[in-house]
N, C-alpha and C. Protein backbone atom coordinates (compact mmCIF):
# COMPACT_ATOMS: atom_id res chain seq x y z
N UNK A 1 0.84 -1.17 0.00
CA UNK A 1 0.00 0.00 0.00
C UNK A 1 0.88 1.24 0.00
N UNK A 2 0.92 2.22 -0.68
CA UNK A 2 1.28 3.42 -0.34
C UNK A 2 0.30 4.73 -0.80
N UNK A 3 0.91 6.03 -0.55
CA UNK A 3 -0.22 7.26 -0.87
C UNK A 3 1.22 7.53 -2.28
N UNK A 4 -0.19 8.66 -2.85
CA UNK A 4 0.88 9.38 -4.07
C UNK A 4 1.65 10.04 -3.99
N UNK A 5 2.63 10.23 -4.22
CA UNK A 5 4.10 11.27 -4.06
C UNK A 5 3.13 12.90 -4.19
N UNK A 6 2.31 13.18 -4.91
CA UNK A 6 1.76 14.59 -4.84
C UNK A 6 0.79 14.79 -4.43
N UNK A 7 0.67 13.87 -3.33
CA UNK A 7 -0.41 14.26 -2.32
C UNK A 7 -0.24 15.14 -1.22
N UNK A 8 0.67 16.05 -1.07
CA UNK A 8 1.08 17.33 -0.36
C UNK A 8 0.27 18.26 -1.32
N UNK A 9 0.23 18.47 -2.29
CA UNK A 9 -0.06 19.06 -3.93
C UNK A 9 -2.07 19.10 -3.59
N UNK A 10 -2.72 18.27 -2.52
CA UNK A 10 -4.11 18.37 -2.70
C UNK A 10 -4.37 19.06 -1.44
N UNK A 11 -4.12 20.61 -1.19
CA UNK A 11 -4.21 21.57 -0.28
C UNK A 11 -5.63 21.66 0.13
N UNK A 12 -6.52 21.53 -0.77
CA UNK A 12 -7.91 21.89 -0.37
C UNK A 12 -8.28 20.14 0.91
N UNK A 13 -7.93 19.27 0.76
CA UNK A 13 -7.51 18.01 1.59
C UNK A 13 -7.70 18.13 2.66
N UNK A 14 -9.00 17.99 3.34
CA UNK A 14 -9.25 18.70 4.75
C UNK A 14 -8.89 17.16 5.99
N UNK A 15 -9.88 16.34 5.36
CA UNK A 15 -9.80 14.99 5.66
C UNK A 15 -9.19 13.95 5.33
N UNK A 16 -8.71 13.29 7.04
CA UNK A 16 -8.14 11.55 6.26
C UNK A 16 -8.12 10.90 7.08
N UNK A 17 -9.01 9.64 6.50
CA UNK A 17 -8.75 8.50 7.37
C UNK A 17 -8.42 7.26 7.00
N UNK A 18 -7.44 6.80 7.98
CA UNK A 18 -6.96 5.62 7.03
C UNK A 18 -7.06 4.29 8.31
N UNK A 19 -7.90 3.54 7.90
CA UNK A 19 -8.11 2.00 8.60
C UNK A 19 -8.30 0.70 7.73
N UNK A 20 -8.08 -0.22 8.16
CA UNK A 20 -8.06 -1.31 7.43
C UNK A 20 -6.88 -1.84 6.84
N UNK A 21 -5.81 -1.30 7.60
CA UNK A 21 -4.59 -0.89 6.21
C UNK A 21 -3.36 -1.11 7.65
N UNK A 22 -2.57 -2.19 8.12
CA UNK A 22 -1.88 -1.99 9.05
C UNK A 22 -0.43 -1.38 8.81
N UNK A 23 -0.28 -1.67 7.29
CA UNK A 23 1.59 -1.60 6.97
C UNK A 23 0.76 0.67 6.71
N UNK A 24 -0.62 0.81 5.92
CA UNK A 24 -0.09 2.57 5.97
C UNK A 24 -0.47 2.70 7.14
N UNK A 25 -0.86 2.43 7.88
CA UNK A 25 -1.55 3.09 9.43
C UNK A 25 0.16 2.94 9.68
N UNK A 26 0.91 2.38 9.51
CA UNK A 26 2.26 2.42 10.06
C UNK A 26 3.04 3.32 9.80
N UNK A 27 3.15 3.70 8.43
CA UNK A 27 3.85 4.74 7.34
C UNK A 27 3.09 5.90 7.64
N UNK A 28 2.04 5.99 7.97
CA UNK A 28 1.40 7.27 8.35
C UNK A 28 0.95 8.32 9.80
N UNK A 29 2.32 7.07 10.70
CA UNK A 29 1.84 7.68 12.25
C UNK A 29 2.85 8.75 12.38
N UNK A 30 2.19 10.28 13.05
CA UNK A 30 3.09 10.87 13.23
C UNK A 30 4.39 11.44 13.97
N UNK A 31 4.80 12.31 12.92
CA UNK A 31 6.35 12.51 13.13
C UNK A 31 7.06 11.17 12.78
N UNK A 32 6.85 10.22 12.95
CA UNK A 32 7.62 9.08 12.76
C UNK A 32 7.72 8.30 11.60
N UNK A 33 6.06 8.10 11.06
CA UNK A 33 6.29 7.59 9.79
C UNK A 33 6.36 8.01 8.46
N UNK A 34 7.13 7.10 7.43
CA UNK A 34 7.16 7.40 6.00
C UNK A 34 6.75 8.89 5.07
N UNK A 35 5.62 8.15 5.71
CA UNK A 35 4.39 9.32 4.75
C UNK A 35 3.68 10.38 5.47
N UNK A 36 4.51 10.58 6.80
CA UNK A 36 4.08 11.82 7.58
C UNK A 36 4.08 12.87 6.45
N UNK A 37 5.56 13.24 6.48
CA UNK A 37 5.35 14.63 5.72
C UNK A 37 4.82 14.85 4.79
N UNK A 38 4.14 13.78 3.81
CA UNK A 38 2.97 13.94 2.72
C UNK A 38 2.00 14.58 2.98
N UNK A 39 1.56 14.33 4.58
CA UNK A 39 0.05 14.18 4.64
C UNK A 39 -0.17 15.08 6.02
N UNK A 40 1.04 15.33 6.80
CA UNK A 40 1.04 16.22 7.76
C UNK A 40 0.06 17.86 7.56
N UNK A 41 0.39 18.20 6.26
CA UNK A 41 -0.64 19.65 6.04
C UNK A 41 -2.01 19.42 6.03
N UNK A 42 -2.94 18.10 5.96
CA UNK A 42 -3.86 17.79 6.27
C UNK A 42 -4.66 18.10 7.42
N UNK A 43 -5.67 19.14 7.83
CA UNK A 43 -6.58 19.00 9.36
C UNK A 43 -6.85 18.38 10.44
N UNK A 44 -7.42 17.33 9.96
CA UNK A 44 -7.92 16.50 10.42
C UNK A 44 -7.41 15.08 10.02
N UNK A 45 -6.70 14.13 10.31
CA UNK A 45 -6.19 12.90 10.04
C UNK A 45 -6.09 11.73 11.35
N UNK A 46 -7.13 10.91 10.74
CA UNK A 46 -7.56 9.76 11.97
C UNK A 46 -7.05 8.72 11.37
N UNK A 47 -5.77 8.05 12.10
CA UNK A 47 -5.19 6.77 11.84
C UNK A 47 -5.51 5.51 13.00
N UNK A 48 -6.59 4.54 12.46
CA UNK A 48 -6.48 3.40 13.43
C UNK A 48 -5.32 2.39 13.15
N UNK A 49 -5.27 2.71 14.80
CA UNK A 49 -3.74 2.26 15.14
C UNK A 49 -3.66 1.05 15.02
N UNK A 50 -2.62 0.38 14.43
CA UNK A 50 -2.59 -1.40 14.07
C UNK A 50 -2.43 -1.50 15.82
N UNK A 51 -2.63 -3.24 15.97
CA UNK A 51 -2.99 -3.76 17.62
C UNK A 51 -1.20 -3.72 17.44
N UNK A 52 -0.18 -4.09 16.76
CA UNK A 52 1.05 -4.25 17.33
C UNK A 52 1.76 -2.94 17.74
N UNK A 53 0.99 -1.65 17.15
CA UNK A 53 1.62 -0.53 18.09
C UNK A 53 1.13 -0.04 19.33
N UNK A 54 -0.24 -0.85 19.69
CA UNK A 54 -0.88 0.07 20.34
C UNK A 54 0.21 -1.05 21.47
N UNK A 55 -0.04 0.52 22.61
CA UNK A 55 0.31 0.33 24.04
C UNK A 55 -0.93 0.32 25.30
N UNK A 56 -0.53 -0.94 26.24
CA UNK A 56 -1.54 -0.66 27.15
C UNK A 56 -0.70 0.16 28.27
């Protein structure tokens, strides 16, 4: 799975959510992953967290 290289490029991009998806929920957590800085200028961005990152 990945996002498009010019998806920084869709400014009007208010929303994002990404579930179902454990390897981008990975690439897309922030500051840390991959595809942060793609998608970081985004508002609002809800990533469900895969069970192997979450912490109890």
């Amino acid at each position: 799975m990945f996002l498009p290289n010019d998806i920084h490029h869709l400014t009007a991009l208010g929303y994002l959510r990404i579930e179902g998806c454990p390897e981008l929920c990975r690439k897309c957590q922030p500051q840390v992953g991959e595809y942060w800085p793609k998608i970081f200028h985004i508002n609002q961005i809800f990533i469900d967290e895969p069970e192997d990152l979450k912490q109890d």
